[in-house]
Protein backbone atom coordinates (compact mmCIF):
# COMPACT_ATOMS: atom_id res chain seq x y z
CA UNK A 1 108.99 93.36 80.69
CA UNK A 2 106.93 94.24 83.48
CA UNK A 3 103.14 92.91 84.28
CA UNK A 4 100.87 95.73 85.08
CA UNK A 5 97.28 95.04 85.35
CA UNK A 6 94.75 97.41 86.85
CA UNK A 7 90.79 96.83 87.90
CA UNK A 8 91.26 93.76 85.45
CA UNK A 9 87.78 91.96 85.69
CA UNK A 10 86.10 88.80 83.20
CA UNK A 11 83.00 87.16 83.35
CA UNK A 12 82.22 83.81 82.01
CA UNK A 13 78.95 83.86 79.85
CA UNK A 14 78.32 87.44 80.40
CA UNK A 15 74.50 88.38 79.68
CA UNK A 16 73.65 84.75 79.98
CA UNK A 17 71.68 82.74 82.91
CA UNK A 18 75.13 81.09 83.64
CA UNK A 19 76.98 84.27 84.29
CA UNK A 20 80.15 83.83 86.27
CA UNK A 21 82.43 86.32 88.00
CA UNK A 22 85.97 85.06 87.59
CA UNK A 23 88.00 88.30 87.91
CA UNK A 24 86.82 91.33 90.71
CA UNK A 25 88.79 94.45 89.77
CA UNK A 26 92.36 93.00 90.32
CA UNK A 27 95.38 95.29 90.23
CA UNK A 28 98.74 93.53 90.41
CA UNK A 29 102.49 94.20 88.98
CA UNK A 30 104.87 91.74 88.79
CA UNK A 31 108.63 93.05 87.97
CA UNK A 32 110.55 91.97 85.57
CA UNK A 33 113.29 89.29 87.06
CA UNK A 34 110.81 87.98 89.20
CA UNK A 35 109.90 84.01 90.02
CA UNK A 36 106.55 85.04 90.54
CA UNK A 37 103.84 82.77 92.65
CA UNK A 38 100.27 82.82 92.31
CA UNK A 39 97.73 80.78 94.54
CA UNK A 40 94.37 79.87 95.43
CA UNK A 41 91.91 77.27 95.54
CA UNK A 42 90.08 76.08 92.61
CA UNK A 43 87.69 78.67 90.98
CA UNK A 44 89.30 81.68 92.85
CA UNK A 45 90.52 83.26 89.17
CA UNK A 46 94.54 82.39 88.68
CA UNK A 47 94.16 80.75 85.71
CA UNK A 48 91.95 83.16 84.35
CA UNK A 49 94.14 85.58 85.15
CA UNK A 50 97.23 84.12 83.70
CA UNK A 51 95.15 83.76 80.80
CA UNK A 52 95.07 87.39 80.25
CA UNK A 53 98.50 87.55 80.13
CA UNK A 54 99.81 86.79 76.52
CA UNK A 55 95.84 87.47 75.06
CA UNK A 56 94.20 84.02 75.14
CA UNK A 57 91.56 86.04 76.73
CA UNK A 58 91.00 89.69 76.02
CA UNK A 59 90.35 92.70 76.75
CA UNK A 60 86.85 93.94 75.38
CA UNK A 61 88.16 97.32 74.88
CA UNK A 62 90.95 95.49 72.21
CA UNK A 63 87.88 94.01 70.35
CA UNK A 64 86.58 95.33 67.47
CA UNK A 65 83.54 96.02 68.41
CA UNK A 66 83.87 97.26 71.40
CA UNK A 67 81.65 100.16 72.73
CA UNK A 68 82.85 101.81 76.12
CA UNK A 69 79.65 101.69 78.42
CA UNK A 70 78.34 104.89 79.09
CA UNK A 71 77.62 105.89 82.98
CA UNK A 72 74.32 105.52 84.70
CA UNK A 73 72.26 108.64 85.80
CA UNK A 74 73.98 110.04 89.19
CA UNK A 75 76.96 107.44 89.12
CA UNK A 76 80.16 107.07 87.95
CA UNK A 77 81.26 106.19 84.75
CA UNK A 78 82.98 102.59 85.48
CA UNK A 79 86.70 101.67 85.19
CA UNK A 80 87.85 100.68 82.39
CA UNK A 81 90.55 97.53 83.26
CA UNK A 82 93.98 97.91 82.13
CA UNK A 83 97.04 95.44 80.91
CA UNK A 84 100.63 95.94 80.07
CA UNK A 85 103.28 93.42 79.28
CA UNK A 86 106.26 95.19 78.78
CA UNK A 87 105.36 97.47 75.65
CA UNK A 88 102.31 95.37 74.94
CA UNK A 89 99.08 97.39 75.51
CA UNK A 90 96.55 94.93 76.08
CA UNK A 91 93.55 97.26 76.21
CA UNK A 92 94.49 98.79 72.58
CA UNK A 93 93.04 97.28 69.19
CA UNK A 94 96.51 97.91 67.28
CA UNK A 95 97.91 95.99 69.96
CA UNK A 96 100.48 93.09 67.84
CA UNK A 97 99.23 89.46 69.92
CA UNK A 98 101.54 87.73 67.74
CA UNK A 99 104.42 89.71 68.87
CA UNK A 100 103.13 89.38 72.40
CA UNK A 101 102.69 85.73 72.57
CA UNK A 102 106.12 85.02 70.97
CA UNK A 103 107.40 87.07 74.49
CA UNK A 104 105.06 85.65 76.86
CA UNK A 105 105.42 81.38 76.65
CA UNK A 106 102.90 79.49 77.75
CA UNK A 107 102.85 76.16 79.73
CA UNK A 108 99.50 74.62 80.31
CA UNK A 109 98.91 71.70 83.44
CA UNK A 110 100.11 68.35 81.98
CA UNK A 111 101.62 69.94 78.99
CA UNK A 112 102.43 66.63 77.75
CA UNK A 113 99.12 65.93 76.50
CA UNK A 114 99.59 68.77 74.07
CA UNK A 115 102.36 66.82 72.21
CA UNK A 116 101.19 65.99 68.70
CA UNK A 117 104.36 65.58 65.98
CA UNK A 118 105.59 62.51 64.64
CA UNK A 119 109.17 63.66 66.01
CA UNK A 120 110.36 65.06 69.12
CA UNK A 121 111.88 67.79 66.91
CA UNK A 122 109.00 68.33 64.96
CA UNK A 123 106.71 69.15 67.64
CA UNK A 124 109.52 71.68 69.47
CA UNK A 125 109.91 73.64 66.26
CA UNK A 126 106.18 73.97 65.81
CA UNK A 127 106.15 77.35 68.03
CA UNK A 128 109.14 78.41 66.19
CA UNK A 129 107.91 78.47 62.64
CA UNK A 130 105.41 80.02 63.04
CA UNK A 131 106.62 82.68 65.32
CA UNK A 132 109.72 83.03 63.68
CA UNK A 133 108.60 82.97 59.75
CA UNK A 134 111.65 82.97 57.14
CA UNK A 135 114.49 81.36 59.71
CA UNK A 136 116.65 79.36 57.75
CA UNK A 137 116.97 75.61 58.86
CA UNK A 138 120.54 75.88 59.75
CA UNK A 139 118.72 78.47 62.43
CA UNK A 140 115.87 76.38 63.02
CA UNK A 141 117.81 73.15 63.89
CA UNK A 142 120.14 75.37 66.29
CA UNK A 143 117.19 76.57 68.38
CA UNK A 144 115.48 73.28 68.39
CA UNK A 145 118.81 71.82 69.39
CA UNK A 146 119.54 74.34 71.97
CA UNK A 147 115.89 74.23 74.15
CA UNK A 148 116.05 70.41 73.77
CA UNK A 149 119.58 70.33 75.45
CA UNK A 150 118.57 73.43 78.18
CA UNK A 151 115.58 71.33 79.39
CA UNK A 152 117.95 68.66 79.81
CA UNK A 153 117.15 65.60 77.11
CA UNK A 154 119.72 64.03 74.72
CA UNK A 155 119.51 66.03 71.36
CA UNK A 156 120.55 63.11 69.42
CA UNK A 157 119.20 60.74 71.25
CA UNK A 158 115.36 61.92 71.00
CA UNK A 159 115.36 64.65 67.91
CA UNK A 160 113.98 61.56 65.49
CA UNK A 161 111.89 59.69 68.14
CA UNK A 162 108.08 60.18 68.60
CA UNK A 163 107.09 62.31 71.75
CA UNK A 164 104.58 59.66 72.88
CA UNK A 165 107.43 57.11 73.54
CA UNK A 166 109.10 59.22 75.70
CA UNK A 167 108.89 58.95 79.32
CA UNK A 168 106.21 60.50 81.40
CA UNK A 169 109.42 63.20 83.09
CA UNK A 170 110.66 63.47 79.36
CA UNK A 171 107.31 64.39 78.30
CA UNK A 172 107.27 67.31 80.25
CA UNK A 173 110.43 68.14 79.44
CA UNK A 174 110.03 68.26 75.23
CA UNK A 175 106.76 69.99 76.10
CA UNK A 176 108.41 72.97 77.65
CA UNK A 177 111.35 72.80 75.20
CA UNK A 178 108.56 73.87 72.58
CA UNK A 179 107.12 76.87 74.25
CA UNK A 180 110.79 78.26 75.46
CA UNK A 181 112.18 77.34 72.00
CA UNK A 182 111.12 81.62 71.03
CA UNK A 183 113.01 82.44 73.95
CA UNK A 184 109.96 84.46 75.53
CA UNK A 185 110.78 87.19 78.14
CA UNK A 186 107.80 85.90 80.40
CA UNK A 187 107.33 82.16 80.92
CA UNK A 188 104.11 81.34 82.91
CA UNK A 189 103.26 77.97 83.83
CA UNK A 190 100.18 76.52 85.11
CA UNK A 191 101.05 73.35 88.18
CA UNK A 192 104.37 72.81 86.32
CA UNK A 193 105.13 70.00 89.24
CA UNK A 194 101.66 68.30 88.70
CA UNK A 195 101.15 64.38 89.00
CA UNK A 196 105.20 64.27 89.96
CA UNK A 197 106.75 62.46 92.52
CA UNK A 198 109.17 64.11 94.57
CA UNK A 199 112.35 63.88 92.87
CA UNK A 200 110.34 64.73 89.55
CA UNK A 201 109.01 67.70 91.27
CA UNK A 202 112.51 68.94 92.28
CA UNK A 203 113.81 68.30 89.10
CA UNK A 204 111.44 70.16 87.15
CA UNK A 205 111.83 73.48 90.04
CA UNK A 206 115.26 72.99 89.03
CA UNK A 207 114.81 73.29 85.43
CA UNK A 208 112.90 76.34 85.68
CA UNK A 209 115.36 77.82 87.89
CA UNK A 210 118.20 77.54 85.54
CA UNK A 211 115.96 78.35 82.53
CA UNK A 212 115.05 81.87 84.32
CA UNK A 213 118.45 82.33 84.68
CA UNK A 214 119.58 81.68 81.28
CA UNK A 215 116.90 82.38 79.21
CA UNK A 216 113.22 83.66 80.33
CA UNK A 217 113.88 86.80 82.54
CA UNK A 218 110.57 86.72 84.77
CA UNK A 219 108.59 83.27 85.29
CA UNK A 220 105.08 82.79 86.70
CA UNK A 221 104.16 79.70 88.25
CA UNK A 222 100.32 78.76 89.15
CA UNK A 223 100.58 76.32 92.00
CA UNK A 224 98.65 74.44 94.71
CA UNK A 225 102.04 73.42 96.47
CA UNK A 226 102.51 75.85 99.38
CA UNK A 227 106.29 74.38 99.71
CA UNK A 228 106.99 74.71 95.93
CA UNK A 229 106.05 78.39 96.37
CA UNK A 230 107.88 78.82 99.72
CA UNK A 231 111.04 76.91 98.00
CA UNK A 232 111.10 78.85 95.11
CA UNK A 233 109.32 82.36 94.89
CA UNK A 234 110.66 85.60 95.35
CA UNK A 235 106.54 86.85 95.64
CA UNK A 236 103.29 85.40 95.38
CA UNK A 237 100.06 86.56 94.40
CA UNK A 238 96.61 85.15 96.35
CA UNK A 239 93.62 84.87 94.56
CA UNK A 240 90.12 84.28 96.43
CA UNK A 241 86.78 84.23 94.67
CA UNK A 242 87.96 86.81 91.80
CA UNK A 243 89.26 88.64 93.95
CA UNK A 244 93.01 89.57 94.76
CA UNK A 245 94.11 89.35 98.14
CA UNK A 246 97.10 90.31 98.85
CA UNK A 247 100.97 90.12 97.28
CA UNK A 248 103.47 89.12 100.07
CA UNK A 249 107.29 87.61 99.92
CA UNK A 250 107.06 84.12 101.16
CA UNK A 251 107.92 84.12 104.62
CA UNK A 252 105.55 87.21 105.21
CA UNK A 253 102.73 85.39 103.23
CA UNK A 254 102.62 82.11 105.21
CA UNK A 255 103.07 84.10 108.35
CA UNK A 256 99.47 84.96 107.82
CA UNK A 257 98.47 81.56 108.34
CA UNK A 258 94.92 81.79 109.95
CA UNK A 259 93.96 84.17 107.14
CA UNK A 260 95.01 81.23 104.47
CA UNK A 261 93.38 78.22 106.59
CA UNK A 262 90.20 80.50 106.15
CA UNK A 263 90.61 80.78 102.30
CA UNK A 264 90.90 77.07 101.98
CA UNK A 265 94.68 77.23 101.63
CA UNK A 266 97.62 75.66 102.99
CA UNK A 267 100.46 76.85 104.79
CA UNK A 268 104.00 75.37 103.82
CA UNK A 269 105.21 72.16 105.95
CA UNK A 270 108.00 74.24 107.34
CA UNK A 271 105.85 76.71 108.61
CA UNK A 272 103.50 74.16 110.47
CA UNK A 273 106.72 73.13 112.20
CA UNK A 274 107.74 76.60 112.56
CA UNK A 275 104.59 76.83 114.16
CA UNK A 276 104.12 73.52 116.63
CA UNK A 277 107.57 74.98 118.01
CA UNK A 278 106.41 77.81 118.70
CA UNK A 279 103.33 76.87 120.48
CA UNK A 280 106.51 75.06 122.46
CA UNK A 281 108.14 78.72 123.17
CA UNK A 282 110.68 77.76 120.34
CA UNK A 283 110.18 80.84 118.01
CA UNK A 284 112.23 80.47 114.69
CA UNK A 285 113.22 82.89 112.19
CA UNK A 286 113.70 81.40 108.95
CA UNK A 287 112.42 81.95 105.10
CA UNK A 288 110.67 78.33 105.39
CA UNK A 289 112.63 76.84 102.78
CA UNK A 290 114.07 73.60 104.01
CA UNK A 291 117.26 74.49 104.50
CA UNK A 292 116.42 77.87 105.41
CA UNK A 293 114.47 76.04 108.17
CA UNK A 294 117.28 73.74 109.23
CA UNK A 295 120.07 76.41 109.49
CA UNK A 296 117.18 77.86 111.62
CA UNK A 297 116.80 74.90 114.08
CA UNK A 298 120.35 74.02 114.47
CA UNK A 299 121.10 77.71 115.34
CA UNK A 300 118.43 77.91 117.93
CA UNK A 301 120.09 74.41 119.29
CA UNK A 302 123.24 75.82 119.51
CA UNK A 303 121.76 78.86 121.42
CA UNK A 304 119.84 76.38 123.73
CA UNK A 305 122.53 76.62 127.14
């Protein structure tokens, strides 16, 4: 399923005093397979555009309601904003939002806090029944059992326990085990390494990594974390103001340093080293992973005569 948005643009409160642009006419694609970044500071429009994406916020032309505005003496009649996921027009009335949210999961920042069941299996089969109406339990309790497992609890050990006395990392984990428990095509997740330490945030990349391989074929990630997005993105999307800026690979994205420092954005650690040695006359070529970026020194130390 690919993403294909065109002149996509939303306005909080429209016709009201408190009107506020949150989308500027943003085109973007994202292909299907991809481990897809987006970034920018707070307010510049990710989340509401992620939002878009399985129909928490719509399109006005798939309202009912809806009347296409007609264009002004001597100007052009304005662009109407387009969305496709996969065979899901967005833009269309008939368009089936239950269908599309059962293939587009959704992980909200601190998705813990959305736990609610009395049992850890109780909450991960919410999603399921009610996106997968008439499943027998024998079905039920093997796709319950299966996300709990692939996000990497104890089955057994936590079906029959309450969420909230779980720990803060196995939180995390039982909440994504209820959105992925459909088996969506698309999983997007907003700061999915939020309030972490390091070895929870590595653990948690490392989850999503195995669960794109094995059973979400594109995810989206909404991050503040230049390195997470340098470590683990095959593109990234930046977002400034509404507005969308540009859509690089990595290494060509945080080469553009200056332009991010004057967005309000970060650069990636390994590309303010990659940088300091440069200003040295120690250029490096490297995808500013960390390992990327120590092959990368130790191969311009073995060229040093």
């Amino acid at each position: 399923m690919n993403i294909i948005a065109e002149h996509l643009s939303y306005v909080y409160n429209a016709g009201s005093p408190f009107a506020a642009r949150a989308l500027d006419d943003v085109t973007l694609t994202i292909e299907e397979g991809e481990f897809f970044g987006i970034i920018g500071h707070t307010g510049s429009g990710k989340s509401t555009f992620v939002k878009h994406l399985n129909g928490l916020i719509r399109l006005p032309s798939s309202l009912k309601h809806y009347r296409r505005p007609k264009a002004k003496k001597g100007r052009p009649a304005p662009v109407e904003p387009s969305l496709r996921v996969g065979e899901y027009d967005l833009a269309s009335r008939k368009t089936d939002f239950y269908g599309l949210r059962k293939s587009v999961g959704m992980v909200f920042q601190y998705p813990e806090a959305q736990l609610f069941a009395e049992t850890v299996f109780d909450d991960v089969a919410f999603g399921l029944k009610s996106f997968s109406r008439g499943m027998q339990e024998e079905e039920i309790e093997r796709a319950v059992r299966a996300a709990i497992e692939m996000v990497g609890l104890d089955y057994q050990a936590v079906r029959d326990v309450s969420p909230f006395d779980l720990s803060g990392g196995q939180k995390r984990r039982a909440a994504i085990a209820g959105v992925i428990v459909t088996r969506p095509e698309i999983l997007i997740l907003d700061e999915p390494a939020a309030g972490l330490d390091p070895l929870g945030k590595r653990e948690i990349m490392d989850l999503l990594h195995r669960i794109h391989g094995d059973w979400c074929k594109t995810v989206v990630i909404v991050s503040h974390d230049m390195d997470e997005i340098a470590e683990n993105c095959t593109r990234a999307a930046v977002f400034s103001e509404g507005r969308l800026v540009c859509v690089l690979p990595p290494k060509e994205l945080f080469a553009r340093a200056e332009e991010l420092f004057s967005l309000g954005l970060d650069v990636p650690l390994t590309q303010k080293l990659c940088i300091a040695l440069e200003k040295r006359g120690i250029k490096l070529d490297c995808n500013l992973t960390v390992d990327g970026f120590v092959r990368a020194v130790l191969a311009a130390r073995e060229g040093t005569p």
